[in-house]
N, C-alpha and C. Protein backbone atom coordinates (compact mmCIF):
# COMPACT_ATOMS: atom_id res chain seq x y z
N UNK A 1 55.12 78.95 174.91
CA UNK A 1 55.44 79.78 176.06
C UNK A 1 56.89 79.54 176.51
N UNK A 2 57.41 78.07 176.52
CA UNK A 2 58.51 77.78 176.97
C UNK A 2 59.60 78.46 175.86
N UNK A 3 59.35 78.15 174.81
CA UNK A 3 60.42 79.05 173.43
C UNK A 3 60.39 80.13 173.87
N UNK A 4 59.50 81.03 173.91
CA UNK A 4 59.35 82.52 174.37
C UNK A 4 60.09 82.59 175.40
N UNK A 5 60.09 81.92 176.31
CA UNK A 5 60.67 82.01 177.45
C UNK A 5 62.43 82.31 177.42
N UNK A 6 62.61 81.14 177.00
CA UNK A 6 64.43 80.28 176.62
C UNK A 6 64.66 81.76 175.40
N UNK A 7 64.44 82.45 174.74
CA UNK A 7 64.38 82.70 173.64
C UNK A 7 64.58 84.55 174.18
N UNK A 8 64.35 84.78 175.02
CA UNK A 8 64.21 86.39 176.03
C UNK A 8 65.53 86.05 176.69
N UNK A 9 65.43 84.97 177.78
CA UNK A 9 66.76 84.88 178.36
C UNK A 9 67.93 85.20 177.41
N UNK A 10 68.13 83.75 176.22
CA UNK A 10 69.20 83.65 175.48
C UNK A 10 69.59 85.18 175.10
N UNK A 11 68.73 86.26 174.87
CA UNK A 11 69.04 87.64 174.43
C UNK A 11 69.42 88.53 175.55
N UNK A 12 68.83 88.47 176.82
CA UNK A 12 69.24 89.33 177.70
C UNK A 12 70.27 88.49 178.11
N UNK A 13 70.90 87.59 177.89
CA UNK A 13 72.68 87.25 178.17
C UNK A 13 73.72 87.51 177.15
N UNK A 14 73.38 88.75 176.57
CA UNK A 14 74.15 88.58 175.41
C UNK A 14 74.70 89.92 175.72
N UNK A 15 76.06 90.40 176.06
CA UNK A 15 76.58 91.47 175.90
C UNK A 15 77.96 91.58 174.96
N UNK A 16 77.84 93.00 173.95
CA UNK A 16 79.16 93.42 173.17
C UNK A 16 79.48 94.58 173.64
N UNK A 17 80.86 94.89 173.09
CA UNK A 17 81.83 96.02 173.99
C UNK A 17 82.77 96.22 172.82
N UNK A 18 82.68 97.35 171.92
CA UNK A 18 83.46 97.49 170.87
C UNK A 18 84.28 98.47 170.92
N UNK A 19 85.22 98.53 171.20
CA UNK A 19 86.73 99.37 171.46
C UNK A 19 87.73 99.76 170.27
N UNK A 20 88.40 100.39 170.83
CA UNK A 20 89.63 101.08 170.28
C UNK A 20 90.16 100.03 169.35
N UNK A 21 90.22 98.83 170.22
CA UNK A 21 91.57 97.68 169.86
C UNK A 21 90.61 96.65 169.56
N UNK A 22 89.75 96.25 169.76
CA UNK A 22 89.02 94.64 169.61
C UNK A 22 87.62 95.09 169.69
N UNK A 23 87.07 94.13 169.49
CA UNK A 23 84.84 93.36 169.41
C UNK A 23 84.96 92.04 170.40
N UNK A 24 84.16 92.25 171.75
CA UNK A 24 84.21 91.81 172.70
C UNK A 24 82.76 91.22 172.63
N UNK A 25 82.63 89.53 172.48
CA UNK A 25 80.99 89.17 172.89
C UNK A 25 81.03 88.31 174.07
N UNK A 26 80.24 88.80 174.57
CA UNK A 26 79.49 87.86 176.03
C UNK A 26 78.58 86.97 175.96
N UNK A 27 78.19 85.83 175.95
CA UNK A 27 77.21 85.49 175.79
C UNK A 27 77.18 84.03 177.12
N UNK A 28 75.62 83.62 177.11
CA UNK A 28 75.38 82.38 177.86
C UNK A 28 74.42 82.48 178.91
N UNK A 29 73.44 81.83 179.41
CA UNK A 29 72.46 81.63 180.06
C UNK A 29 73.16 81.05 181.65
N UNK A 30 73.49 80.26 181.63
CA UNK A 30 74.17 79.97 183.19
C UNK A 30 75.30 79.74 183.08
N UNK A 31 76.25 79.28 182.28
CA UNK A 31 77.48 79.35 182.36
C UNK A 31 77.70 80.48 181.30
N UNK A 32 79.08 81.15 180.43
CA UNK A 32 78.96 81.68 179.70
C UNK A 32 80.35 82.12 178.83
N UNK A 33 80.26 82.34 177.10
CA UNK A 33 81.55 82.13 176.73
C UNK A 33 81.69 83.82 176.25
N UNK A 34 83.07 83.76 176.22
CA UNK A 34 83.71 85.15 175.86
C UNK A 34 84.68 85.21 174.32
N UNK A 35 84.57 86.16 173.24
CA UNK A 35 85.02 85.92 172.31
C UNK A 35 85.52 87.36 172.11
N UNK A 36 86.87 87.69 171.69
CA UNK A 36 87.58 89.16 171.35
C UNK A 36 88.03 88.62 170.26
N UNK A 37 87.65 89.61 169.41
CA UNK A 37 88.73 90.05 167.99
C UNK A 37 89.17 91.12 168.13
N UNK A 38 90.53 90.98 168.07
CA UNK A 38 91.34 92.36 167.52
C UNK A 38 90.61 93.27 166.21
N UNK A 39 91.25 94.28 166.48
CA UNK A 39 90.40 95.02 165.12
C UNK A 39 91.31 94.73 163.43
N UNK A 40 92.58 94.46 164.02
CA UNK A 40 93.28 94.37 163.14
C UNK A 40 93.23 93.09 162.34
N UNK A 41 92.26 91.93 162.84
CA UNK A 41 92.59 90.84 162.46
C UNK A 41 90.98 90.94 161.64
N UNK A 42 89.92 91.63 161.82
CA UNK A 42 88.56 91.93 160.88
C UNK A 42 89.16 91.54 159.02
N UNK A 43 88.59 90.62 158.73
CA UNK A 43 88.52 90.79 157.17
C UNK A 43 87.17 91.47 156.77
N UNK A 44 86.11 91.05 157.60
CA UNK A 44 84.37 91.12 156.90
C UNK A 44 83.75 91.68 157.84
N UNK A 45 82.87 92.54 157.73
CA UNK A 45 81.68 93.05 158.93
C UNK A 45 80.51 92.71 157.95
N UNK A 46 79.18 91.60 157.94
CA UNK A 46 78.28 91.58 157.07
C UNK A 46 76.72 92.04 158.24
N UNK A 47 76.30 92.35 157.82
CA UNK A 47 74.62 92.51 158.40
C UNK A 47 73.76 91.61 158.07
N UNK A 48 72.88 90.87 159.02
CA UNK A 48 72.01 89.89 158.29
C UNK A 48 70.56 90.36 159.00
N UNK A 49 69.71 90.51 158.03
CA UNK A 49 68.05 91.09 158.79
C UNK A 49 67.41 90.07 158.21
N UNK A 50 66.50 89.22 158.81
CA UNK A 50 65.54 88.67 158.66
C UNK A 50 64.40 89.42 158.67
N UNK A 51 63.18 88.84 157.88
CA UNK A 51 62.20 89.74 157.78
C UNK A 51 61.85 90.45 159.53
N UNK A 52 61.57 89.44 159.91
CA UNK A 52 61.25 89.83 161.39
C UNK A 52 61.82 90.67 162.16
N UNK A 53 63.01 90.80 161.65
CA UNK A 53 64.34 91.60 162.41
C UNK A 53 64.05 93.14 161.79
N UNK A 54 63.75 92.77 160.62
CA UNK A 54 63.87 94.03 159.53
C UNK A 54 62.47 94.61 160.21
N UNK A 55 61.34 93.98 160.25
CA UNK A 55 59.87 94.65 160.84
C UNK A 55 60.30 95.12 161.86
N UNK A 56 60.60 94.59 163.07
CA UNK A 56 61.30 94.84 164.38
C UNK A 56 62.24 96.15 164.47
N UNK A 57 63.00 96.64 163.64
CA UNK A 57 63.86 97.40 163.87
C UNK A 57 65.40 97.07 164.04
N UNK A 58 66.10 95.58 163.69
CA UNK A 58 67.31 95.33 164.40
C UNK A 58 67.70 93.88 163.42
N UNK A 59 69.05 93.90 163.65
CA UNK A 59 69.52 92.93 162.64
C UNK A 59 70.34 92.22 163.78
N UNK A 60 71.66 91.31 163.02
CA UNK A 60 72.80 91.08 163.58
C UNK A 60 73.89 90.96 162.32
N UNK A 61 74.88 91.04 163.35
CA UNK A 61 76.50 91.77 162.51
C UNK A 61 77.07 90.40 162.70
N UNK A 62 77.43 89.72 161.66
CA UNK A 62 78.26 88.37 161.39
C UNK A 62 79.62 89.52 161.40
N UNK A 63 80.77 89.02 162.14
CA UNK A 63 82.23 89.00 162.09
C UNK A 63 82.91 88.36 161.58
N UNK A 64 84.09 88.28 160.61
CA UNK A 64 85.02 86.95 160.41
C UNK A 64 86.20 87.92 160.29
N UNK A 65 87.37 87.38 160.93
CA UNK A 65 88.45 87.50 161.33
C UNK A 65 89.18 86.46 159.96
N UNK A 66 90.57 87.29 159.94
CA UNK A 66 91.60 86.13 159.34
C UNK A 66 91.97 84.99 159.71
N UNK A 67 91.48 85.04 160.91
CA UNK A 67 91.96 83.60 161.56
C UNK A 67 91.24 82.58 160.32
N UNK A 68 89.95 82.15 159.65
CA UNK A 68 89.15 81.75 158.93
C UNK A 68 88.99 81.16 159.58
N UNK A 69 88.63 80.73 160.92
CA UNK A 69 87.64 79.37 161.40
C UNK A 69 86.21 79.82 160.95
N UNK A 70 85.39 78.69 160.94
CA UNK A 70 84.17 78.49 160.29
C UNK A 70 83.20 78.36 161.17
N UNK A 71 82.25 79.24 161.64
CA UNK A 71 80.85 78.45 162.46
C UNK A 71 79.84 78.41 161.07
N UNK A 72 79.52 77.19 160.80
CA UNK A 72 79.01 76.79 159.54
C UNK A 72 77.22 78.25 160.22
N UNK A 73 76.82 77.94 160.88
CA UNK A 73 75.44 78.12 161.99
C UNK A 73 75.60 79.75 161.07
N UNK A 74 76.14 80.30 161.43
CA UNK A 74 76.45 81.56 161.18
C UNK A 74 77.19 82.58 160.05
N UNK A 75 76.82 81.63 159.00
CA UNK A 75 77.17 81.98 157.28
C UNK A 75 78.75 82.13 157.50
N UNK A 76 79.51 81.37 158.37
CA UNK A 76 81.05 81.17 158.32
C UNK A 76 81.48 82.84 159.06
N UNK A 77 81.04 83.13 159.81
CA UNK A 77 80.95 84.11 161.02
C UNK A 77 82.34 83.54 162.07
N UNK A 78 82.93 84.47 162.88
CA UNK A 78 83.81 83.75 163.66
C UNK A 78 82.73 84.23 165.10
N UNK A 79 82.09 85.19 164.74
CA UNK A 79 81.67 86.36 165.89
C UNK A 79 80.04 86.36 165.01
N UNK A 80 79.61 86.59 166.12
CA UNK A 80 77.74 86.65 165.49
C UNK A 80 77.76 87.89 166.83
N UNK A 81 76.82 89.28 166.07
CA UNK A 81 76.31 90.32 167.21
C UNK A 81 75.14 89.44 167.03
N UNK A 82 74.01 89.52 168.03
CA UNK A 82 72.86 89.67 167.72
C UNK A 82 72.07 90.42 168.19
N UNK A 83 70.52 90.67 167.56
CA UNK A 83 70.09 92.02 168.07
C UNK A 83 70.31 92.90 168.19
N UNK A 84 70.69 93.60 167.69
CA UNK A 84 71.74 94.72 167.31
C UNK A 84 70.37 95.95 166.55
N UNK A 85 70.02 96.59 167.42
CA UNK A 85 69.52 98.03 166.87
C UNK A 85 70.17 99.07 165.94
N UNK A 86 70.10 99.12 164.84
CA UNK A 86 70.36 100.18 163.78
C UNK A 86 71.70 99.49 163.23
N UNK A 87 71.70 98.27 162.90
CA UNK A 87 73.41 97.72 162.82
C UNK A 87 74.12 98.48 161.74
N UNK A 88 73.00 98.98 160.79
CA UNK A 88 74.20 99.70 159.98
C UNK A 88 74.99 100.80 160.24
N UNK A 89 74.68 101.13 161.63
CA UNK A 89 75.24 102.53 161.83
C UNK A 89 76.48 101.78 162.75
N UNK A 90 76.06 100.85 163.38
CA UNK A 90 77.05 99.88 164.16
C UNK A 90 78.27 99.35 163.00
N UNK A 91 78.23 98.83 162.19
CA UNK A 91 78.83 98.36 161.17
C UNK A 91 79.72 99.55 160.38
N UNK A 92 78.81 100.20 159.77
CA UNK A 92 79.81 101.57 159.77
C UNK A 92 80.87 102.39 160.74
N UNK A 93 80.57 102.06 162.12
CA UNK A 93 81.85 102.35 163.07
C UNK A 93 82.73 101.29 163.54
N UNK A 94 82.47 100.00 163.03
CA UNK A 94 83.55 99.16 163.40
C UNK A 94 84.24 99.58 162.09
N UNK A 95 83.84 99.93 160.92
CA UNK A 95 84.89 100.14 159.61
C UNK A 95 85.34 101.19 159.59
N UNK A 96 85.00 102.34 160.52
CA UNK A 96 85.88 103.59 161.20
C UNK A 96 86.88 102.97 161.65
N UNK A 97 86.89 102.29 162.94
CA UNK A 97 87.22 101.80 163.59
C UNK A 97 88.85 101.15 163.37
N UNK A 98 88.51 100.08 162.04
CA UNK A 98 89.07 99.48 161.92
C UNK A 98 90.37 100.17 160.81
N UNK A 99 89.79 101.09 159.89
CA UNK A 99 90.01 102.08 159.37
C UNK A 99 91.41 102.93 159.88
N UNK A 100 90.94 103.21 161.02
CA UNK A 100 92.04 104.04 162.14
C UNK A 100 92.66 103.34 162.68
N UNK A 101 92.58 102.08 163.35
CA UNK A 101 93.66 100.93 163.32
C UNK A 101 94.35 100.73 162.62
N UNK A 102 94.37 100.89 161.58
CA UNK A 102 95.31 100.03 160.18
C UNK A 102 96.29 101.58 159.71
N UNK A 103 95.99 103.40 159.87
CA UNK A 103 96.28 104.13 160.03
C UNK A 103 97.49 104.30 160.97
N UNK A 104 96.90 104.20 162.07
CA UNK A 104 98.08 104.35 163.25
C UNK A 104 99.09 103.27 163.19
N UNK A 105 98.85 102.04 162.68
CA UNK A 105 99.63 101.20 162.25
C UNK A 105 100.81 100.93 161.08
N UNK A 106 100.13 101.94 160.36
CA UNK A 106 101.42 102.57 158.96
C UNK A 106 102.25 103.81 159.17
């Protein structure tokens, strides 16, 4: 009951905000951390579904930036979405996205 519990919160504190210019995550239960990537700095957008996720309807979008820092936790992710409903359609517009960044930039 208590997992269930900790486990609802940890998800309803989780907000993203994907823009023009950057991938914005919110996350944290009582205190809470903030992470932006530029769009320009994206090397990888990967999708990861666990069975459960996959039954469920929803995955999450691992990020890694050029910067290469490593969250080992997160298959070397700089940025983890999670819960993410229909991510491939999500994933396909950050590579619009990023697409038209690198455009207006040449």
């Amino acid at each position: 009951m208590l997992g269930r519990w900790v486990a609802v919160r940890r998800y309803d504190h989780r907000h993203y905000w994907i823009t023009d210019k950057r991938i914005i995550s919110k996350s944290g239960i009582n205190g809470y951390k903030v992470k932006s990537i530029p769009l320009e700095r994206i090397s990888d957008v990967t999708i990861s579904r666990s069975f459960l996720e996959r039954y469920f309807g929803f995955g999450s979008i691992l990020i890694q930036s050029l910067a290469g820092q490593l969250s080992y936790g997160r298959m070397g992710a700089e940025c983890h979405l999670a819960a993410i409903p229909d991510p491939e359609k999500i994933q396909k517009k950050i590579f619009e996205l990023i697409k038209e960044k690198r455009k207006k930039k040449n």
